[in-house]
C-alpha atoms as a PDB file:
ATOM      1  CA  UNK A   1      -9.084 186.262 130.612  1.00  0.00           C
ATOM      2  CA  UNK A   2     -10.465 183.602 128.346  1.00  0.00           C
ATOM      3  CA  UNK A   3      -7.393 184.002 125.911  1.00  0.00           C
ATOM      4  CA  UNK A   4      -5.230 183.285 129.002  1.00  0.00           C
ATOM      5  CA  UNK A   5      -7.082 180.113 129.972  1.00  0.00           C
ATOM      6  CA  UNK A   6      -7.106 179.052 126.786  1.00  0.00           C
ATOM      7  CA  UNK A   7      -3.672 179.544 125.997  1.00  0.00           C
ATOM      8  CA  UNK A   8      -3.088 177.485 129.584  1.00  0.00           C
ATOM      9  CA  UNK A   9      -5.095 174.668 128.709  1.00  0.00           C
ATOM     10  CA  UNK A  10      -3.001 174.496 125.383  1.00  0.00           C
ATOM     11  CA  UNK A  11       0.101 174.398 126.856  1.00  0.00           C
ATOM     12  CA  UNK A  12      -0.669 171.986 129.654  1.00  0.00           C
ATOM     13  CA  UNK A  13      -2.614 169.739 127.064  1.00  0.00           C
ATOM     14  CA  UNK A  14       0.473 170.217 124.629  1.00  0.00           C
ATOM     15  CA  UNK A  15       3.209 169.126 127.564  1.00  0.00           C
ATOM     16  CA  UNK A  16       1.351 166.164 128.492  1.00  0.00           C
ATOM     17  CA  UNK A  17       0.854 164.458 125.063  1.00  0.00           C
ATOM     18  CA  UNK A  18       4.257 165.579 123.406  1.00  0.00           C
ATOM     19  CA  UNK A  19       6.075 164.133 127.393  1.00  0.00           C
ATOM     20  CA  UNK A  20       5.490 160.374 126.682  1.00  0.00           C
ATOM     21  CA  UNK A  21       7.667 157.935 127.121  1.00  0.00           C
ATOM     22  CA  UNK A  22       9.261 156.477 124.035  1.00  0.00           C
ATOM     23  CA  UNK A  23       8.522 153.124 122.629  1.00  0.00           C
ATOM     24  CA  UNK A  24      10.788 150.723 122.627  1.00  0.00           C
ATOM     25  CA  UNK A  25      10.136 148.876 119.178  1.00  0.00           C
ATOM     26  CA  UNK A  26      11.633 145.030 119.140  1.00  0.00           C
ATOM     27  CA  UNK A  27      14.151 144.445 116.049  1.00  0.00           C
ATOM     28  CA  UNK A  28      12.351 142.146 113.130  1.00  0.00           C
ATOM     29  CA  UNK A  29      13.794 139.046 112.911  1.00  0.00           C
ATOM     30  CA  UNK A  30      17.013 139.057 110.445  1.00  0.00           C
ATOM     31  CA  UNK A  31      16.546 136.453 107.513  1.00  0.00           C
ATOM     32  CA  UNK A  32      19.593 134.024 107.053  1.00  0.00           C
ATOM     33  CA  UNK A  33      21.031 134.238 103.743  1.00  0.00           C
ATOM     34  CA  UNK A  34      22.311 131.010 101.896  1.00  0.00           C
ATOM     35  CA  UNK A  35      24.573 131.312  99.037  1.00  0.00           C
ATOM     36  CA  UNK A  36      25.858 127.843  97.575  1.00  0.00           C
ATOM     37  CA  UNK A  37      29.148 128.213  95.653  1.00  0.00           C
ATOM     38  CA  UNK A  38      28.600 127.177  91.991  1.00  0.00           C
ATOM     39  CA  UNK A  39      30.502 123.918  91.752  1.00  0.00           C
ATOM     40  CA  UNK A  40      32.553 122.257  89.160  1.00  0.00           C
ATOM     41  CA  UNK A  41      30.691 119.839  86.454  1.00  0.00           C
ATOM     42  CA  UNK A  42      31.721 116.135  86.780  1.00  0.00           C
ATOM     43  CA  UNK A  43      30.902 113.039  84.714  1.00  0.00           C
ATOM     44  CA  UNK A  44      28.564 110.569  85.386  1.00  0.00           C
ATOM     45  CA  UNK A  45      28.782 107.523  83.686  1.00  0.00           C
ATOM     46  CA  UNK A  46      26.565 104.077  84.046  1.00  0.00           C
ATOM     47  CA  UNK A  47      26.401 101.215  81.220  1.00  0.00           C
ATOM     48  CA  UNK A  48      22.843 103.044  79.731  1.00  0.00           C
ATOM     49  CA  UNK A  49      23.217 106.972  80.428  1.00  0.00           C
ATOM     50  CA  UNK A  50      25.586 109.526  81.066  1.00  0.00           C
ATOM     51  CA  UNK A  51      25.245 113.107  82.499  1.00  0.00           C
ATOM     52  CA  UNK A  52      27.302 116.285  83.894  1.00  0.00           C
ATOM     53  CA  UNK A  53      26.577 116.853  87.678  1.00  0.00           C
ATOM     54  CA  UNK A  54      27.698 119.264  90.336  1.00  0.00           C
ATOM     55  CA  UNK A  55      31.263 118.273  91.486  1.00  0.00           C
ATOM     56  CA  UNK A  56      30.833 119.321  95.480  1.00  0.00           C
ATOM     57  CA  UNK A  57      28.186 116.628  95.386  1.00  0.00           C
ATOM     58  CA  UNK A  58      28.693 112.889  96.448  1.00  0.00           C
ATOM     59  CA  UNK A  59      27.300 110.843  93.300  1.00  0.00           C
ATOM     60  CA  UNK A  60      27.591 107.090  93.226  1.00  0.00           C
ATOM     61  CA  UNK A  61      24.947 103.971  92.914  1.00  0.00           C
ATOM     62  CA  UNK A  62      23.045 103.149  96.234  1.00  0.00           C
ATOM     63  CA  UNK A  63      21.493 100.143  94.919  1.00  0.00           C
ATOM     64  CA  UNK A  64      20.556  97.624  91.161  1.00  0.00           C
ATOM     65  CA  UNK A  65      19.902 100.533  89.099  1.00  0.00           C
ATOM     66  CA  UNK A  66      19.376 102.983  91.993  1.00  0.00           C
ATOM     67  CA  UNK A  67      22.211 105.997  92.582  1.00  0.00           C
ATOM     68  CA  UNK A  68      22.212 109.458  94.621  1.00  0.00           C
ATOM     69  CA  UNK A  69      23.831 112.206  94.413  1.00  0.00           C
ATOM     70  CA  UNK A  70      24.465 113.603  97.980  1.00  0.00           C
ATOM     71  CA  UNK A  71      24.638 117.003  99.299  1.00  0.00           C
ATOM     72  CA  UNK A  72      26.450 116.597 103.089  1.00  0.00           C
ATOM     73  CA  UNK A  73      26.605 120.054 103.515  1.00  0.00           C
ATOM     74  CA  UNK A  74      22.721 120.569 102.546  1.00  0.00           C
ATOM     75  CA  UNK A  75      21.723 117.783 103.853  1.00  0.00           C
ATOM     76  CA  UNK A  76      19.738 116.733 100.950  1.00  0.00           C
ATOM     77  CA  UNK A  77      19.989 114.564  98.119  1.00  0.00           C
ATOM     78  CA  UNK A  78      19.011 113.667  94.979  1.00  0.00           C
ATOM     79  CA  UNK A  79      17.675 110.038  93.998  1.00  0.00           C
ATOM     80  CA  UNK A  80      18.215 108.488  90.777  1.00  0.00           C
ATOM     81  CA  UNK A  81      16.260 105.413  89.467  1.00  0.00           C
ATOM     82  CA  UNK A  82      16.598 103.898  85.993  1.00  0.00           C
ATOM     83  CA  UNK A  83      14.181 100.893  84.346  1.00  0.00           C
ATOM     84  CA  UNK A  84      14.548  99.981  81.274  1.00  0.00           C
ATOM     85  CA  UNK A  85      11.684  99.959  78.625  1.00  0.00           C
ATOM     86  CA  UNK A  86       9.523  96.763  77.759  1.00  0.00           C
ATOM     87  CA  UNK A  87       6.313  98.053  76.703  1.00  0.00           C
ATOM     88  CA  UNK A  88       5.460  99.470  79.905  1.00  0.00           C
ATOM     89  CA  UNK A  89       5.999 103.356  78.484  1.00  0.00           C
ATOM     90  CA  UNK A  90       2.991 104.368  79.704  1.00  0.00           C
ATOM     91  CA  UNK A  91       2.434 102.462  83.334  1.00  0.00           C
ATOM     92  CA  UNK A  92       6.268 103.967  84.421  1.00  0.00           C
ATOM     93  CA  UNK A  93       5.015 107.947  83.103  1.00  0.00           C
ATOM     94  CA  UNK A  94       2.066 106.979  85.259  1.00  0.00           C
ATOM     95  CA  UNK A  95       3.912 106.221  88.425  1.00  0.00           C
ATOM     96  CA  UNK A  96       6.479 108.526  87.882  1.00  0.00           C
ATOM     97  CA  UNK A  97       3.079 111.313  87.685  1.00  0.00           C
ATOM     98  CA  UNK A  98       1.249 109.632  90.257  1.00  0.00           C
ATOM     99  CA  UNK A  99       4.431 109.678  92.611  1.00  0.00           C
ATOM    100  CA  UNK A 100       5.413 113.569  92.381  1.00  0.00           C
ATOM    101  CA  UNK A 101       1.141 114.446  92.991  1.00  0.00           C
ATOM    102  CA  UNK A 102       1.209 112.419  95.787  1.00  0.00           C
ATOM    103  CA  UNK A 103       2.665 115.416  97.837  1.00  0.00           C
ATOM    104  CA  UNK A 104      -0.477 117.592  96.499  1.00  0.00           C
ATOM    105  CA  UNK A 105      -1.726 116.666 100.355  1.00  0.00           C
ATOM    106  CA  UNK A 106       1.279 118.652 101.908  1.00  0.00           C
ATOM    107  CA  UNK A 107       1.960 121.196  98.867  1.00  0.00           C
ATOM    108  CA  UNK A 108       0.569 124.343  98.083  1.00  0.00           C
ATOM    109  CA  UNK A 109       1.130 123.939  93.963  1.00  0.00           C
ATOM    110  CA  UNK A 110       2.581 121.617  92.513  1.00  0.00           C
ATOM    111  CA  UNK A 111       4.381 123.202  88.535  1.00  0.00           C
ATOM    112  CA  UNK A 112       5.123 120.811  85.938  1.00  0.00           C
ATOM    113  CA  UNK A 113       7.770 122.097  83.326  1.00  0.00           C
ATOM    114  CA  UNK A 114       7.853 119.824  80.632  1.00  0.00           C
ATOM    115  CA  UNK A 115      11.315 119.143  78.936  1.00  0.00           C
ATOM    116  CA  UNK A 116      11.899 117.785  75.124  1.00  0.00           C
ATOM    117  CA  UNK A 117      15.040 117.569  73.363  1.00  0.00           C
ATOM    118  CA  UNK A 118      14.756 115.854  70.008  1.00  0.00           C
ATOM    119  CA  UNK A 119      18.199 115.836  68.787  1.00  0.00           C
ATOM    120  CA  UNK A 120      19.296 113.581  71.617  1.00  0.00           C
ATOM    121  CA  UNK A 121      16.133 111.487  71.939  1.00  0.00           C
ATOM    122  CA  UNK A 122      14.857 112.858  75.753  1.00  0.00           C
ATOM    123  CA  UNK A 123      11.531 113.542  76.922  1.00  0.00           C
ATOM    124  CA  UNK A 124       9.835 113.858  80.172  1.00  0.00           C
ATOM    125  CA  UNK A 125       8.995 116.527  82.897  1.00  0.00           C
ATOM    126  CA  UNK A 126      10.236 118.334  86.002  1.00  0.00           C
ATOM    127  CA  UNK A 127       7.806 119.012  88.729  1.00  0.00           C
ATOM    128  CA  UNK A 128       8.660 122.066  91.512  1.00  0.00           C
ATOM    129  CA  UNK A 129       6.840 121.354  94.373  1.00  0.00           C
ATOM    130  CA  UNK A 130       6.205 123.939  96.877  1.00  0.00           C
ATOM    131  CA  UNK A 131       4.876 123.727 100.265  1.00  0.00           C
ATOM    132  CA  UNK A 132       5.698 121.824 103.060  1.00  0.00           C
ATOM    133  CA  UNK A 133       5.759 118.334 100.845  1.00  0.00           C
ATOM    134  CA  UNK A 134       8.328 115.503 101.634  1.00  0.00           C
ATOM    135  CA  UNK A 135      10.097 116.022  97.993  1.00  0.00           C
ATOM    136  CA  UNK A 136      10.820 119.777  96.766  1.00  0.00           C
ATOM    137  CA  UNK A 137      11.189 118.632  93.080  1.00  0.00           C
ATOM    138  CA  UNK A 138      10.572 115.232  91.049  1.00  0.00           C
ATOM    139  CA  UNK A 139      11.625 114.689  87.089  1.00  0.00           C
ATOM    140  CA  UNK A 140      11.181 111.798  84.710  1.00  0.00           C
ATOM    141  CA  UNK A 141      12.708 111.451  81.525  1.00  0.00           C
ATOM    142  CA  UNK A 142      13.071 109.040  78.590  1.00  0.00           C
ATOM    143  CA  UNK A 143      14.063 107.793  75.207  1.00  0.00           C
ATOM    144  CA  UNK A 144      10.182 106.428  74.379  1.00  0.00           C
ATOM    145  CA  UNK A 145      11.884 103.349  73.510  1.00  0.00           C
ATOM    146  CA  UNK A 146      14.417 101.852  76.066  1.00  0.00           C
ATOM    147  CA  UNK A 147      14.919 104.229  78.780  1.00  0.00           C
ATOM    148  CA  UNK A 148      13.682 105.920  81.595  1.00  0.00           C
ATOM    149  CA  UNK A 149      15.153 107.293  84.388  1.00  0.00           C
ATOM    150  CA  UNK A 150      13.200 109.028  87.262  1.00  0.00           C
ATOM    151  CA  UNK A 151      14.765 111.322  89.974  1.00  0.00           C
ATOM    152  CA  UNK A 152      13.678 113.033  93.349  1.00  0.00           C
ATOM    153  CA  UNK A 153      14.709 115.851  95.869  1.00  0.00           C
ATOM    154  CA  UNK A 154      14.813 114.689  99.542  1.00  0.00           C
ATOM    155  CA  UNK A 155      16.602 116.440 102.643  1.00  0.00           C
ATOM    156  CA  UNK A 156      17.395 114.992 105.932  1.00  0.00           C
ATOM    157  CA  UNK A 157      14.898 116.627 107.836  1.00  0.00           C
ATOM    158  CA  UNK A 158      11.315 117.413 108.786  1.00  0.00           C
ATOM    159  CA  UNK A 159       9.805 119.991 105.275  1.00  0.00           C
ATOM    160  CA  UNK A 160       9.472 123.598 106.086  1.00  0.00           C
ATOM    161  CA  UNK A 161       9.764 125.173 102.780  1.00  0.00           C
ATOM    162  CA  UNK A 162      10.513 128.534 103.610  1.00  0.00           C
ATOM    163  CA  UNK A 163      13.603 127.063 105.411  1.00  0.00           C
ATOM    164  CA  UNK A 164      14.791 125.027 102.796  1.00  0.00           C
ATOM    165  CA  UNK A 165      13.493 127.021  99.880  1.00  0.00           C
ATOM    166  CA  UNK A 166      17.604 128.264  98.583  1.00  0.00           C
ATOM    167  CA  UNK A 167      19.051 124.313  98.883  1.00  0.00           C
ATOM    168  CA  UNK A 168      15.499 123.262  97.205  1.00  0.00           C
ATOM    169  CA  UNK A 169      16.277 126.142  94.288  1.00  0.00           C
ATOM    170  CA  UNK A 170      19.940 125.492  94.228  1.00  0.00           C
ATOM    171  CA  UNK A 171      19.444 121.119  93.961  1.00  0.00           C
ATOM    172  CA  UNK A 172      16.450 121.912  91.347  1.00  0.00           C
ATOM    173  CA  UNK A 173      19.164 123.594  88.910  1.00  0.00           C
ATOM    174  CA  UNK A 174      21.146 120.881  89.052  1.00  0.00           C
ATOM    175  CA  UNK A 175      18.498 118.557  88.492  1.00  0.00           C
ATOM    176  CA  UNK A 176      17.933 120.993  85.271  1.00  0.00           C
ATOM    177  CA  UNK A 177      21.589 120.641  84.443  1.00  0.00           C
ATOM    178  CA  UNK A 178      21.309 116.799  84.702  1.00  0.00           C
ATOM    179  CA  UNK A 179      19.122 116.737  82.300  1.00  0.00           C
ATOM    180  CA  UNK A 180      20.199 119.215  80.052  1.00  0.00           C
ATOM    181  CA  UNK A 181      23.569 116.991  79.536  1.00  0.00           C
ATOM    182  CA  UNK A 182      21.962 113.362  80.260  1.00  0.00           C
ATOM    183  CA  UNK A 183      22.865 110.942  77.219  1.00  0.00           C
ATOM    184  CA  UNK A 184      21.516 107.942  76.582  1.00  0.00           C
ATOM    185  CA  UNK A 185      24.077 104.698  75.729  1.00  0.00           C
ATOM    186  CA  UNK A 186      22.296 101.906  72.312  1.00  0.00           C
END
């Protein structure tokens, strides 16, 4: 007799926990992805430097000294400025510095990457920043004696870097490629 009621209590215990309703699990959001074609090089040319930049890009000077290189279909751009040198080497590395940590309010790190390339006279820095900053990336570079040319990341809306994080990457390589093939003009 005990077997039996045992054996009944099993089963009824058994049907009611396996006879549950089934969950209904919502999908995880799906993540967008953004693949940017890989774009022809053109040439840029000004009376004091010269450099290769992405072809599906707008380039062209937006002011004395001043040019961008658009991105319509980013929304983004990049900024150029150029000064020229007289004696003032340090004071524009300064600014150019104190200009890419000012985002250290709204970024979460901030990498500086120098760059030097001897054999055609550049020096300077790159700086990724990542967060939720105005800029994604900011670069200097110079000749130490007559030029320097400073350049910034900006898009056309309010920062969330996880949604902008592929243009930010893809605009940052070109910045790289900018000044991989940037020449300076005596």
């Amino acid at each position: 007799m005990k077997n039996k009621l045992l054996v009944g209590f099993l089963v009824v215990f058994l049907l009611m926990v396996s006879c549950k309703e089934e969950q209904v699990l919502p999908k995880p959001k799906a993540k967008m992805r953004l693949e940017y074609p890989q774009g022809e090089l053109a040439d840029f040319e000004t009376e004091n430097f010269s450099f290769k930049y992405n072809q599906l890009a707008n380039a062209g000077l937006s002011g004395d000294q001043a040019y961008t290189i658009s991105y319509p279909e980013m929304k983004g751009a990049i900024f150029l400025s150029y000064k020229k040198i007289n004696g003032n080497l340090s004071q524009l590395i300064i600014d150019s510095k104190r200009l890419s940590y000012e985002h250290a309010a709204k970024a979460d790190n901030i990498v500086e990457q120098p760059y030097v390339n001897p054999d055609e006279k550049i020096y300077g820095a790159l700086f990724e920043v990542q967060g939720n900053a105005a800029s994604q990336s900011q670069f200097f570079v110079t000749d130490s004696t007559e030029h320097f040319l400073t350049g910034s990341v900006y898009f056309y809306t309010k920062p969330n870097y996880d949604s902008i994080l592929p243009a930010a990457s893809y605009l940052q390589n070109d910045i790289r490629g900018i000044i991989e093939t940037l020449r300076w003009k005596k």
